[in-house]
N, C-alpha and C. Protein backbone atom coordinates (compact mmCIF):
# COMPACT_ATOMS: atom_id res chain seq x y z
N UNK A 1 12.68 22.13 -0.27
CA UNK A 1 12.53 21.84 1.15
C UNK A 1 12.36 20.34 1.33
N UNK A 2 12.97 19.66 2.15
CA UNK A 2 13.01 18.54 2.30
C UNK A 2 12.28 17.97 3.55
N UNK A 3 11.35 17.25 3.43
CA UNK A 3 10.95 16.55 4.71
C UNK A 3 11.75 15.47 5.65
N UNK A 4 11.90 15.59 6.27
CA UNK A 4 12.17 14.99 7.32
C UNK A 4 11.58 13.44 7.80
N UNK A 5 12.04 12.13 7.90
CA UNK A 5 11.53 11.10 7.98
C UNK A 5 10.68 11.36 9.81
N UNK A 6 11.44 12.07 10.26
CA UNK A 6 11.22 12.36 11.80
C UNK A 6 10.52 13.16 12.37
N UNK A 7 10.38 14.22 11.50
CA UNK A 7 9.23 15.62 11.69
C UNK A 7 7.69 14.93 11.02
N UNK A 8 7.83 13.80 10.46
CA UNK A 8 6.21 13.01 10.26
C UNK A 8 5.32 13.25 11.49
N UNK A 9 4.14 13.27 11.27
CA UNK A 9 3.09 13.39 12.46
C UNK A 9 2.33 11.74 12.36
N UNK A 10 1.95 10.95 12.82
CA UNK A 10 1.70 9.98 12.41
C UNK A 10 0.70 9.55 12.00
N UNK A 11 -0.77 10.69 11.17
CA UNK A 11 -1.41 10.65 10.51
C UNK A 11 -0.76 10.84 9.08
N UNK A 12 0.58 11.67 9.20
CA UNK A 12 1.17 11.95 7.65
C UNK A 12 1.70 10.73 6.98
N UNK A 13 2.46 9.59 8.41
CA UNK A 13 3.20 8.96 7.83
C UNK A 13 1.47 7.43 7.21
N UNK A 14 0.34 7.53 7.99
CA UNK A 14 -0.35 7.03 7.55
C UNK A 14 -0.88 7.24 6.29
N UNK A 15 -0.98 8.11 6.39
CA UNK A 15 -1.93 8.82 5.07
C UNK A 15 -0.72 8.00 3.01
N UNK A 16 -0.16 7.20 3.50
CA UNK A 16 0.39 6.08 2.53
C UNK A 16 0.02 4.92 2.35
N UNK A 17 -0.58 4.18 1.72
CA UNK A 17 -0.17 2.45 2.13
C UNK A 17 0.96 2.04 2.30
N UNK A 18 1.31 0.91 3.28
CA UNK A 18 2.55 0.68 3.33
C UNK A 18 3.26 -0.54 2.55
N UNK A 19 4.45 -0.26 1.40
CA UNK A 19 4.81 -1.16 0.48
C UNK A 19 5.39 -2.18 1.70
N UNK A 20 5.61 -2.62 2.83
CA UNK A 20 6.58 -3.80 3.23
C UNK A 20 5.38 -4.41 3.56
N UNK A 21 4.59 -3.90 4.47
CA UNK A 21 2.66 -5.07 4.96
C UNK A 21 1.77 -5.05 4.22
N UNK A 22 2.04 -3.94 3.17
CA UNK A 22 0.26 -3.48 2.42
C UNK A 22 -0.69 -3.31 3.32
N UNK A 23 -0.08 -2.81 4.10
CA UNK A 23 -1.66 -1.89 5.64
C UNK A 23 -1.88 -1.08 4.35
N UNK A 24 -3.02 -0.94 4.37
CA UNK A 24 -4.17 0.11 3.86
C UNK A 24 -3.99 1.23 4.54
N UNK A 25 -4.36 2.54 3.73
CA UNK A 25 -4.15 3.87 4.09
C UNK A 25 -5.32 4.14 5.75
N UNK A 26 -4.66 5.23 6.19
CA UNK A 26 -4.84 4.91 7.40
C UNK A 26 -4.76 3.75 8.26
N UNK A 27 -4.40 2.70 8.09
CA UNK A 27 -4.13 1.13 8.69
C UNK A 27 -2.74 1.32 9.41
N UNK A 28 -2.64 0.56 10.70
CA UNK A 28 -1.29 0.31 11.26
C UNK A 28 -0.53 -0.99 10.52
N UNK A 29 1.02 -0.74 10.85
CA UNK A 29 1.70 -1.96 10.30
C UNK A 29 1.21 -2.97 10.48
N UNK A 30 1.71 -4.44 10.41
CA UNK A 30 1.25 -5.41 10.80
C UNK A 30 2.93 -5.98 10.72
N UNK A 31 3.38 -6.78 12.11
CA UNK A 31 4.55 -7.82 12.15
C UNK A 31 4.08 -8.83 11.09
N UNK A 32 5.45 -9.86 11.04
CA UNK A 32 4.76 -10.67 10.04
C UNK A 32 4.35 -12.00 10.59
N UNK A 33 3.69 -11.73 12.16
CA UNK A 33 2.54 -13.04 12.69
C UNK A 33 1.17 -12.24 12.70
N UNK A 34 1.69 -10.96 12.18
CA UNK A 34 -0.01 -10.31 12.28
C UNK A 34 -0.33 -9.43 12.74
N UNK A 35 0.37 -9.61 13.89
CA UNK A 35 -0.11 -8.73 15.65
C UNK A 35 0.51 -7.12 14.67
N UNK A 36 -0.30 -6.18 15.55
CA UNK A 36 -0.19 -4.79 14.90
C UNK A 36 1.49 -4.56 15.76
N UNK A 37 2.47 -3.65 14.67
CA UNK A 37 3.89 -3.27 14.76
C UNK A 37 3.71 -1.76 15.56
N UNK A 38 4.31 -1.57 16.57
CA UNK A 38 4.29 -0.64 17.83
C UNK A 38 4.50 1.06 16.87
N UNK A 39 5.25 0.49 15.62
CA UNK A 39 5.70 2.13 14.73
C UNK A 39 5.74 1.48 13.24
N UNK A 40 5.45 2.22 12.55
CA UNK A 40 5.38 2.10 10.58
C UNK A 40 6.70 1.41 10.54
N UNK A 41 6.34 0.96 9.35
CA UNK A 41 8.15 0.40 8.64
C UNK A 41 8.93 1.40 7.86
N UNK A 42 9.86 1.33 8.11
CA UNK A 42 11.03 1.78 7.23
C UNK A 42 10.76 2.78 5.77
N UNK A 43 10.05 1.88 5.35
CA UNK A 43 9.70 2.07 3.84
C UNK A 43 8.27 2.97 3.83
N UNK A 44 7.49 2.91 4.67
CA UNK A 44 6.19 3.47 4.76
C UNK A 44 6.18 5.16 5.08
N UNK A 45 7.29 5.43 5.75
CA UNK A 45 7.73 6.70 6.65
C UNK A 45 8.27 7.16 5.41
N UNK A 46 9.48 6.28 4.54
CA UNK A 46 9.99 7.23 3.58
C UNK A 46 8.84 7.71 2.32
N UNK A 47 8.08 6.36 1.96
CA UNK A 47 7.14 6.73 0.75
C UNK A 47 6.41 8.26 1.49
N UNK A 48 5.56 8.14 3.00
CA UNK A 48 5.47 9.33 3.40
C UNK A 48 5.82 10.74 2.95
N UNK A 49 7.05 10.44 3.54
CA UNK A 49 7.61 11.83 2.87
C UNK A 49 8.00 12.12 1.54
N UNK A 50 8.19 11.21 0.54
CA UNK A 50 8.63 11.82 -0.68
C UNK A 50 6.79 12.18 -0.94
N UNK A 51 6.29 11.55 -0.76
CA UNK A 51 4.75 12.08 -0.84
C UNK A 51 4.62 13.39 -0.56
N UNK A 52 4.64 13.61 0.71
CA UNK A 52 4.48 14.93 1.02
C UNK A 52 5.61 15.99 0.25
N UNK A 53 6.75 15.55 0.44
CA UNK A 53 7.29 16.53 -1.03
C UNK A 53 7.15 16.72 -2.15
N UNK A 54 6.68 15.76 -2.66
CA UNK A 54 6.26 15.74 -4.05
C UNK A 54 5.04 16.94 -4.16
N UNK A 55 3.92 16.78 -3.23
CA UNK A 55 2.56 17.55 -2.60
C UNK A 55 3.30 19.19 -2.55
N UNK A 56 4.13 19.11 -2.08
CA UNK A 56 4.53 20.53 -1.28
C UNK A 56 5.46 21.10 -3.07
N UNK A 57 6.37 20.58 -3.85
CA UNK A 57 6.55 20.86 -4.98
C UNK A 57 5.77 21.14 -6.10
N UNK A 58 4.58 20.55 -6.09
CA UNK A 58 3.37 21.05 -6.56
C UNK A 58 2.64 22.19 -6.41
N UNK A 59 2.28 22.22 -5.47
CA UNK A 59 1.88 23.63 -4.71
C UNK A 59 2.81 24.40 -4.84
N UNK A 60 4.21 24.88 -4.70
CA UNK A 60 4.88 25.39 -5.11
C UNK A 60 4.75 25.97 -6.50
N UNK A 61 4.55 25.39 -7.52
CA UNK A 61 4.75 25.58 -9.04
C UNK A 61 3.44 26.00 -9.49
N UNK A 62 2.09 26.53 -8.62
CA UNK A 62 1.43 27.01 -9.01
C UNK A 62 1.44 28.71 -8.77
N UNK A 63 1.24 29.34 -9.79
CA UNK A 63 0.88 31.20 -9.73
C UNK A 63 0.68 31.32 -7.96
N UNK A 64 1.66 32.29 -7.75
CA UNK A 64 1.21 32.76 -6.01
C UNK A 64 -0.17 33.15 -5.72
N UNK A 65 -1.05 33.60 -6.75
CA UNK A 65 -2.31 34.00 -6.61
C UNK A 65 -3.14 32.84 -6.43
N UNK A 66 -2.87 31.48 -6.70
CA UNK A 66 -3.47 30.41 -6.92
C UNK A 66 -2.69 29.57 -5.54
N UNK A 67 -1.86 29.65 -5.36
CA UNK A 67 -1.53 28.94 -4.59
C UNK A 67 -1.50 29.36 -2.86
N UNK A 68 -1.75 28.36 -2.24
CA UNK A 68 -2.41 27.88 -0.31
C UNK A 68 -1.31 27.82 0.31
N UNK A 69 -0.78 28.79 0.95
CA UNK A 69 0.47 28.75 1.88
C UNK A 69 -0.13 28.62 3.38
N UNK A 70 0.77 27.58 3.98
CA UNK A 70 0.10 28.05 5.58
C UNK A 70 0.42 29.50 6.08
N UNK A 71 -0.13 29.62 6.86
CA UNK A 71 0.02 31.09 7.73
C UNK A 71 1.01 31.04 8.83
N UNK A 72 2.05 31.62 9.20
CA UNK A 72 2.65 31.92 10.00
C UNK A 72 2.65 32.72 10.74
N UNK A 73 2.24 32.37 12.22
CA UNK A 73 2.08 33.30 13.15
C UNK A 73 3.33 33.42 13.67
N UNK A 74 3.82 34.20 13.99
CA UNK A 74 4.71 34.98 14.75
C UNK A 74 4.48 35.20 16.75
N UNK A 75 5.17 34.46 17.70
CA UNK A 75 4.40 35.19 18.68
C UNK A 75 5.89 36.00 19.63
């Protein structure tokens, strides 16, 4: 299953440091005079998600008895 750069929530795409500013996890971008960047960079959104896939392939590869699926409600 592949994540999506666009289906990010923007605690997910935080929850990275970002390799182009080095904002600190949870931290917003920073332009490069400083002033905080209106959306993440490029690079921050993708580390994001291979993160979260990497996370979600893991969980995957553990015994179904062991492993935390979300719940799907149906309505």
């Amino acid at each position: 299953m592949a994540v999506k750069v666009r289906e990010l929530t923007p605690s997910q795409t935080l929850s990275v440091p970002c390799p182009t500013c080095g904002a600190a996890i949870r931290e917003v971008c920073e332009l490069h005079s400083g002033a905080p960047r209106t959306e993440p960079h490029r690079d921050r959104k993708l580390t994001a998600a291979d993160a979260i896939e990497a996370k979600l392939r893991e969980r995957n590869r553990l015994p179904p008895s062991q492993a935390v699926l979300p719940a799907i409600v149906k309505m």
